[in-house]
C-alpha atoms as a PDB file:
ATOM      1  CA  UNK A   1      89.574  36.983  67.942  1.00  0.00           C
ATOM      2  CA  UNK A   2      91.472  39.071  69.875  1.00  0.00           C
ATOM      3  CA  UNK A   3      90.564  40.986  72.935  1.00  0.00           C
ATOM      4  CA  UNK A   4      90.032  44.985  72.388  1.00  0.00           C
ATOM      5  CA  UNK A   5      92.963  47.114  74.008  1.00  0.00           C
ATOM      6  CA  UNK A   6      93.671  50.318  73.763  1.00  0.00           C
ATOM      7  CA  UNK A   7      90.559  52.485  75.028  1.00  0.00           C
ATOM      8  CA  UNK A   8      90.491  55.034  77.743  1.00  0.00           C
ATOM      9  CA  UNK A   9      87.477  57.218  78.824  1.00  0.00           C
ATOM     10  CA  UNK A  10      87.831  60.540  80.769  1.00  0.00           C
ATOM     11  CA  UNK A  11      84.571  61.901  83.000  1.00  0.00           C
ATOM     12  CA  UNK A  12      84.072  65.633  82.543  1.00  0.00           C
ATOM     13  CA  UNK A  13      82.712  67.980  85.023  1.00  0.00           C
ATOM     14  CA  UNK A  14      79.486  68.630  82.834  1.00  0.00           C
ATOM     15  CA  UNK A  15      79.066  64.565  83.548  1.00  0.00           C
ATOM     16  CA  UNK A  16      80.040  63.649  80.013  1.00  0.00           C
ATOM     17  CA  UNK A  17      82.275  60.750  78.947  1.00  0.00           C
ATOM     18  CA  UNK A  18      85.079  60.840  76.224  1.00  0.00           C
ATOM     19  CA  UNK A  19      86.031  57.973  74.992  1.00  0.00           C
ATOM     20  CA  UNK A  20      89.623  57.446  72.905  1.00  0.00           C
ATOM     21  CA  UNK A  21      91.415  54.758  70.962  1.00  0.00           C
ATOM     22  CA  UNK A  22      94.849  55.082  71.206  1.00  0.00           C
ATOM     23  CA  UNK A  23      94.928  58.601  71.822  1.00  0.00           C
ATOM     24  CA  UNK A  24      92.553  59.446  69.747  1.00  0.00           C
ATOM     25  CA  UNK A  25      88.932  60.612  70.033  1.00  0.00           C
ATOM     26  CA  UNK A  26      86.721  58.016  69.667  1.00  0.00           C
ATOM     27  CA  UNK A  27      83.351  59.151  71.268  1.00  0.00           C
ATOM     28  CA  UNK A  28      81.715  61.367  73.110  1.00  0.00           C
ATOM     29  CA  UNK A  29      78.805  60.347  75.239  1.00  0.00           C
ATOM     30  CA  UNK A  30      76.323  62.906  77.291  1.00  0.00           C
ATOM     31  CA  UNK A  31      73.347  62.611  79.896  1.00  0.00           C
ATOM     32  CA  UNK A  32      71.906  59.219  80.384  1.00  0.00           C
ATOM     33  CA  UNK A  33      73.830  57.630  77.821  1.00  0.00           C
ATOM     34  CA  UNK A  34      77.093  58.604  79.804  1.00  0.00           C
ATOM     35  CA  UNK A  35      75.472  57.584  82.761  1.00  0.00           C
ATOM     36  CA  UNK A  36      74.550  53.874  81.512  1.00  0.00           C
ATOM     37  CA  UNK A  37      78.353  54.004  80.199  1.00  0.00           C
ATOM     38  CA  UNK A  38      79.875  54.637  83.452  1.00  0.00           C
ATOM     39  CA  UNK A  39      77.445  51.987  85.386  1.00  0.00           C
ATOM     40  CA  UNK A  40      78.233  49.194  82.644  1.00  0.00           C
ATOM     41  CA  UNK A  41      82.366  49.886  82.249  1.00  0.00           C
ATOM     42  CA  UNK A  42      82.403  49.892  86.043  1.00  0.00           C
ATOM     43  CA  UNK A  43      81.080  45.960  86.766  1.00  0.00           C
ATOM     44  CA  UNK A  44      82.138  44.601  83.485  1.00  0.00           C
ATOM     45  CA  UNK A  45      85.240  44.029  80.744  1.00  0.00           C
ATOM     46  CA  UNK A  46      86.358  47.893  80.500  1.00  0.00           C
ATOM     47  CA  UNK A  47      88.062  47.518  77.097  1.00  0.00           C
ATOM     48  CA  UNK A  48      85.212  44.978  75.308  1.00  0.00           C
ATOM     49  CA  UNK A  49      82.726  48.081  76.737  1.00  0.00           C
ATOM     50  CA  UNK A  50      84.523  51.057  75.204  1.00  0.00           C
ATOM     51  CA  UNK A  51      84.882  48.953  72.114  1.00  0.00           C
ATOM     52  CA  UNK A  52      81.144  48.408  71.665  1.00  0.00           C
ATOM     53  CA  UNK A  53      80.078  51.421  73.034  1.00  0.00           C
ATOM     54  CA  UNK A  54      82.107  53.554  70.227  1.00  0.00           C
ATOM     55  CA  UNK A  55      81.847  50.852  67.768  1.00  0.00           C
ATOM     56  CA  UNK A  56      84.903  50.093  66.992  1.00  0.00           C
ATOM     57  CA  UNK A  57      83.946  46.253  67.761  1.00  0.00           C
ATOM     58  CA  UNK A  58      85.545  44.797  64.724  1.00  0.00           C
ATOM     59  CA  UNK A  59      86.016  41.406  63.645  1.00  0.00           C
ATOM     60  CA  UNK A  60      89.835  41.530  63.169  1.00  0.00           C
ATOM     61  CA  UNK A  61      90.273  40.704  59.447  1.00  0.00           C
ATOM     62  CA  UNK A  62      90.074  44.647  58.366  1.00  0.00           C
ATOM     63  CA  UNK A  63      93.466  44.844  57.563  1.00  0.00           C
ATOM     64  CA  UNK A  64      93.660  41.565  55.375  1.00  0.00           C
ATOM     65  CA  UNK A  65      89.998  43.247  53.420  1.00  0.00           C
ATOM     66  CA  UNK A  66      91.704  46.528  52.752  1.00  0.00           C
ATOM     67  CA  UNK A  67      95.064  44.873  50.948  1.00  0.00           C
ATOM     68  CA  UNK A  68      92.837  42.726  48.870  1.00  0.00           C
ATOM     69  CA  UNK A  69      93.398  43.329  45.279  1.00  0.00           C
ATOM     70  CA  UNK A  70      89.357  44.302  44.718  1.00  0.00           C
ATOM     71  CA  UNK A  71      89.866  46.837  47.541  1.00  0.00           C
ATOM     72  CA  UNK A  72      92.950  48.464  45.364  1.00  0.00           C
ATOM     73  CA  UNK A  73      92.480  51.052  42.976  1.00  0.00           C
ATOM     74  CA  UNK A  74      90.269  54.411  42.699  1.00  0.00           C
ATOM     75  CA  UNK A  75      86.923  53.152  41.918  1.00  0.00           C
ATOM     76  CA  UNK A  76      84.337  53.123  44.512  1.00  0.00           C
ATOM     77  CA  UNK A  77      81.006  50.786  44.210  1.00  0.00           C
ATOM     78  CA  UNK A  78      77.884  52.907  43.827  1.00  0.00           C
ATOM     79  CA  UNK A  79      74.179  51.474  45.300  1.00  0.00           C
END
């Protein structure tokens, strides 16, 4: 699998955290959640932290599932 790239996080005066995915805004994280954020991305693997902390943690096959021919068309599955 490859390794997540492509994640950024800016700290805000207020002492929130947004996080982005290439460019765009991926998460926003206040108080003691931000906190946690900052203390974790700070001693470990930035871009594997961002990825799991905005969920974007994939597997890497998404773009295979959605050109599959059961993924084509207008109908949608209901529960």
């Amino acid at each position: 699998m490859p390794r997540p790239q492509g994640f950024s996080y800016e700290e805000r005066k207020d002492g929130s955290v947004v996080l982005t995915h290439h460019g765009r805004a991926a998460g926003v994280l206040r108080g003691d959640r931000a906190a946690k954020f900052l203390a974790e991305v700070e001693t470990g693997d930035a871009q594997l932290t961002m990825a799991r902390w905005t969920g974007a943690y994939r597997f890497g096959n998404e773009r295979q599932a959605r050109n599959h021919p059961r993924n084509q068309g207008g109908r949608t599955r209901r529960g």
